[in-house]
N, C-alpha and C. Protein backbone atom coordinates (compact mmCIF):
# COMPACT_ATOMS: atom_id res chain seq x y z
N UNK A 1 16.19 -111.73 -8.92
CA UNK A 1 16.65 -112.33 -7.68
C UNK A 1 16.20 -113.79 -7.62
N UNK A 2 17.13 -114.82 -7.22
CA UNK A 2 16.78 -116.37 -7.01
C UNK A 2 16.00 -115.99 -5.83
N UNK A 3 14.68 -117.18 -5.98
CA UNK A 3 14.00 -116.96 -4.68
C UNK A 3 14.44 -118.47 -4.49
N UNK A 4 14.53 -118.84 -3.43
CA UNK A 4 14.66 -120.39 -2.22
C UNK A 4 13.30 -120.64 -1.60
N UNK A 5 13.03 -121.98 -2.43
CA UNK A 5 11.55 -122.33 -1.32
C UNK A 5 12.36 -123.65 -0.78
N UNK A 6 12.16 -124.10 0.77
CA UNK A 6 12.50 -124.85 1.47
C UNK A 6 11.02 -125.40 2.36
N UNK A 7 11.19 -126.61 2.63
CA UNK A 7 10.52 -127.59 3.91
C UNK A 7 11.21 -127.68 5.31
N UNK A 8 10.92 -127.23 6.23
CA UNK A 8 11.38 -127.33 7.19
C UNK A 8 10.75 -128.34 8.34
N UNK A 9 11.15 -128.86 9.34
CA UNK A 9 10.45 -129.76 10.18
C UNK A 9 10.48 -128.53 11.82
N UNK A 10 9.57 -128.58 11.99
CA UNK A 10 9.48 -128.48 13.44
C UNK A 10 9.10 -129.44 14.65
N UNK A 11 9.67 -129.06 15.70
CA UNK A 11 9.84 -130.44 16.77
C UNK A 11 8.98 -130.10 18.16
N UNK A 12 8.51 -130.67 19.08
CA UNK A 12 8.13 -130.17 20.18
C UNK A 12 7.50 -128.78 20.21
N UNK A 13 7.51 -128.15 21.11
CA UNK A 13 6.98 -126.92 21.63
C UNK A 13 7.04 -126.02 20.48
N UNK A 14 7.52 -126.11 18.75
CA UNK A 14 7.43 -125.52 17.60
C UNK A 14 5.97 -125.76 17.16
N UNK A 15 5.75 -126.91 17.50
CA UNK A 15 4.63 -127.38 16.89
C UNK A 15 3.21 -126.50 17.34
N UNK A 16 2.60 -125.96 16.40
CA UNK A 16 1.56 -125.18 17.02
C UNK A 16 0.18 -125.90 17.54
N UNK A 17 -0.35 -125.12 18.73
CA UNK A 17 -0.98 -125.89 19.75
C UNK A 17 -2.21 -126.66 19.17
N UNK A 18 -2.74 -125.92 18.08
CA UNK A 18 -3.64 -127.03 17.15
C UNK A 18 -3.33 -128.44 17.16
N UNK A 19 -2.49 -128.44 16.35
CA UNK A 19 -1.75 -129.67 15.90
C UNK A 19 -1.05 -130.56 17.31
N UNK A 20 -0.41 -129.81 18.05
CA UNK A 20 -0.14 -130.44 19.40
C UNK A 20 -1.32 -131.03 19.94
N UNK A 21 -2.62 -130.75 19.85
CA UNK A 21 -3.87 -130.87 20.89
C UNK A 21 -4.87 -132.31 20.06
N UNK A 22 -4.24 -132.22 18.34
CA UNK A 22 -4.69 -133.68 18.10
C UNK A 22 -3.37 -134.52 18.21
N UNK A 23 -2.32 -134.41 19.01
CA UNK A 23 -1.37 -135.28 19.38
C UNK A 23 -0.06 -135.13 18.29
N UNK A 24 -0.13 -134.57 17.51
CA UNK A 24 1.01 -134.11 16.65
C UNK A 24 2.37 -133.70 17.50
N UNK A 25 3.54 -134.48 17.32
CA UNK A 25 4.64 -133.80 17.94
C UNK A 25 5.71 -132.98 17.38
N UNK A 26 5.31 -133.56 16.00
CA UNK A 26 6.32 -132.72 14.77
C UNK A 26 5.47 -132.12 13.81
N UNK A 27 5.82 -130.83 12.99
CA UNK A 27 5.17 -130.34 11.91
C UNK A 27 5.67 -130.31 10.84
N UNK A 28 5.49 -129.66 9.82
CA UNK A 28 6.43 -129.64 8.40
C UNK A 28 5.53 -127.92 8.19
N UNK A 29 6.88 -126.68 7.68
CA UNK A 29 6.55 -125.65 7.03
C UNK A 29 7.09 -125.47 6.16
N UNK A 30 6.92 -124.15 5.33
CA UNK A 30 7.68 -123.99 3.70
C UNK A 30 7.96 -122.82 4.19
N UNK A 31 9.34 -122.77 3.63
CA UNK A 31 9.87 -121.47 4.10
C UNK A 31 10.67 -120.60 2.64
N UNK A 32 9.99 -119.36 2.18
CA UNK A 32 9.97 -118.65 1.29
C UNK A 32 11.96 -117.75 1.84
N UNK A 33 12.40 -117.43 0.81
CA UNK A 33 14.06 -117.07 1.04
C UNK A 33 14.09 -117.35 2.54
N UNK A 34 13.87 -118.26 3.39
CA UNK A 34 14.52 -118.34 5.16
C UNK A 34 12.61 -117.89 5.96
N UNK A 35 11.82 -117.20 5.17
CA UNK A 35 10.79 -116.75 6.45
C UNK A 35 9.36 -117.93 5.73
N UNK A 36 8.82 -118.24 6.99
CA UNK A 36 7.92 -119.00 7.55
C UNK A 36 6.91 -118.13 6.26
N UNK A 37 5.75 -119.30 4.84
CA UNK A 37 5.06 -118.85 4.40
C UNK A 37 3.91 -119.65 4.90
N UNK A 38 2.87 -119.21 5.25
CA UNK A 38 1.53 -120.35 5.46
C UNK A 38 1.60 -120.77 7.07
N UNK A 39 0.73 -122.10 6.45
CA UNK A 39 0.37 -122.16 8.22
C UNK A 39 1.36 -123.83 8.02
N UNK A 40 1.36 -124.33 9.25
CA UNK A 40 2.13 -125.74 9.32
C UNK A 40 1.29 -126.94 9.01
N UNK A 41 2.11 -127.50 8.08
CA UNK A 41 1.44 -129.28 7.85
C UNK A 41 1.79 -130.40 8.56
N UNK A 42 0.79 -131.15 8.53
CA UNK A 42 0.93 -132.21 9.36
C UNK A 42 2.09 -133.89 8.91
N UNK A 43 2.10 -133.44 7.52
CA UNK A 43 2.73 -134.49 7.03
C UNK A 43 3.58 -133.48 5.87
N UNK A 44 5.02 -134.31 5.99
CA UNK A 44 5.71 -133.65 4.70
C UNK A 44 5.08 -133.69 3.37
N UNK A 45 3.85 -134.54 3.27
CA UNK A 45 3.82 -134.44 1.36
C UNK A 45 2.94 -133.06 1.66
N UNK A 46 2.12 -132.98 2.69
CA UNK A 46 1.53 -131.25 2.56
C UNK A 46 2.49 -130.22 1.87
N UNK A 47 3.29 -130.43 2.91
CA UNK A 47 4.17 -129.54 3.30
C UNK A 47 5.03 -129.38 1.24
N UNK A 48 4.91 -130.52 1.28
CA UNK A 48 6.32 -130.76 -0.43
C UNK A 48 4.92 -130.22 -1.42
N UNK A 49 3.75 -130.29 -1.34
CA UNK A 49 2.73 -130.24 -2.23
C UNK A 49 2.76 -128.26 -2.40
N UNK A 50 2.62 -127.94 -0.75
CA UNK A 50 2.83 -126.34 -1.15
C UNK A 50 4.05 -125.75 -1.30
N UNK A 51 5.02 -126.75 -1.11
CA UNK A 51 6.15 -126.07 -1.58
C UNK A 51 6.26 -125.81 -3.33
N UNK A 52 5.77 -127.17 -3.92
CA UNK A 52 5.51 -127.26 -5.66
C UNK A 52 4.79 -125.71 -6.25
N UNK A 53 3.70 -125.69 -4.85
CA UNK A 53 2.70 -124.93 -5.53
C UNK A 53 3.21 -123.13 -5.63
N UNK A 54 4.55 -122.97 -4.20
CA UNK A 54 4.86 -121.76 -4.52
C UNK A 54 6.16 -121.54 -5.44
N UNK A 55 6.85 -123.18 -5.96
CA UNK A 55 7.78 -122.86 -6.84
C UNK A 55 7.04 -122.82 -8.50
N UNK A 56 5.85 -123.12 -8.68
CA UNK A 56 5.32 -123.02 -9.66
C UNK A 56 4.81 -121.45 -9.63
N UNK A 57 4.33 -120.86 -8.80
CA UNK A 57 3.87 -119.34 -8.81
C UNK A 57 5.39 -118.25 -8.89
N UNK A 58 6.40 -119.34 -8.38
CA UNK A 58 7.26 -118.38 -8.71
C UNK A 58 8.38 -118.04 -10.07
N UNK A 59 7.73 -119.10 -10.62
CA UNK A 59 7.94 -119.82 -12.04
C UNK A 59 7.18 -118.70 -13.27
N UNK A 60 6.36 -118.09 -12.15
CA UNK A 60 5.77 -117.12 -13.57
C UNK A 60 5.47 -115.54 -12.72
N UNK A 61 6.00 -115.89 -11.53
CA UNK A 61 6.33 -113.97 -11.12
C UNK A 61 7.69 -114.20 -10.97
N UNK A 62 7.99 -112.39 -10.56
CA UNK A 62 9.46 -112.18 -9.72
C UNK A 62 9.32 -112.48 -8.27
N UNK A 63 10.71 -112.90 -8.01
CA UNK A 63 10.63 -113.14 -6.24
C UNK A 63 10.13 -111.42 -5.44
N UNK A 64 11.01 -110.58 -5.66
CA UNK A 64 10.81 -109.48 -5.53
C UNK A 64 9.35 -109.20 -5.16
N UNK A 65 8.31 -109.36 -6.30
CA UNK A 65 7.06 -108.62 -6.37
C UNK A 65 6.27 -109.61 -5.26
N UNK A 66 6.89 -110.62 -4.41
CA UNK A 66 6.09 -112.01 -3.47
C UNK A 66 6.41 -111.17 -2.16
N UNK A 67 7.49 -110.02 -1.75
CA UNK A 67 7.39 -109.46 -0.13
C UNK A 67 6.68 -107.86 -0.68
C-alpha cells in the first residue's frame, strides 16, 4: 500500500492552546494517509523535518504494519 505523508497548516482556534498561550496563531502538522501523526509544530521546517523523518521510516517498513 502507498502510504501519503503530508504538512498541513492549522489556523486560529486549530491551534492548540499551548502554542496559542505563547502567542502562536498558526501551527504546522504531518499527516500520515489524511490522520493527524504527533503533536503540532511551530514552524513548517519542524513540521517538513518530521515529515522526512516518517518518510524515511517508511522507506524501510510497510505502511500497513504503521496503524
Amino acid at each position: 500500500m502507498q502510504c501519503r505523508v503530508d504538512v498541513a497548516v492549522m489556523i486560529g482556534s486549530g491551534v492548540p492552546a499551548g502554542l496559542r498561550a505563547m502567542g502562536q496563531s498558526v501551527c504546522w502538522v504531518v499527516l500520515l494517509n489524511g490522520e493527524r501523526r504527533g503533536t503540532a509544530f511551530a514552524s513548517r521546517d519542524e513540521a517538513e523535518e518530521c515529515r522526512a523523518a516518517w518518510l524515511a521510516q517508511l522507506g524501510a517498513k510497510s505502511c500497513d504494519s504503521l496503524h
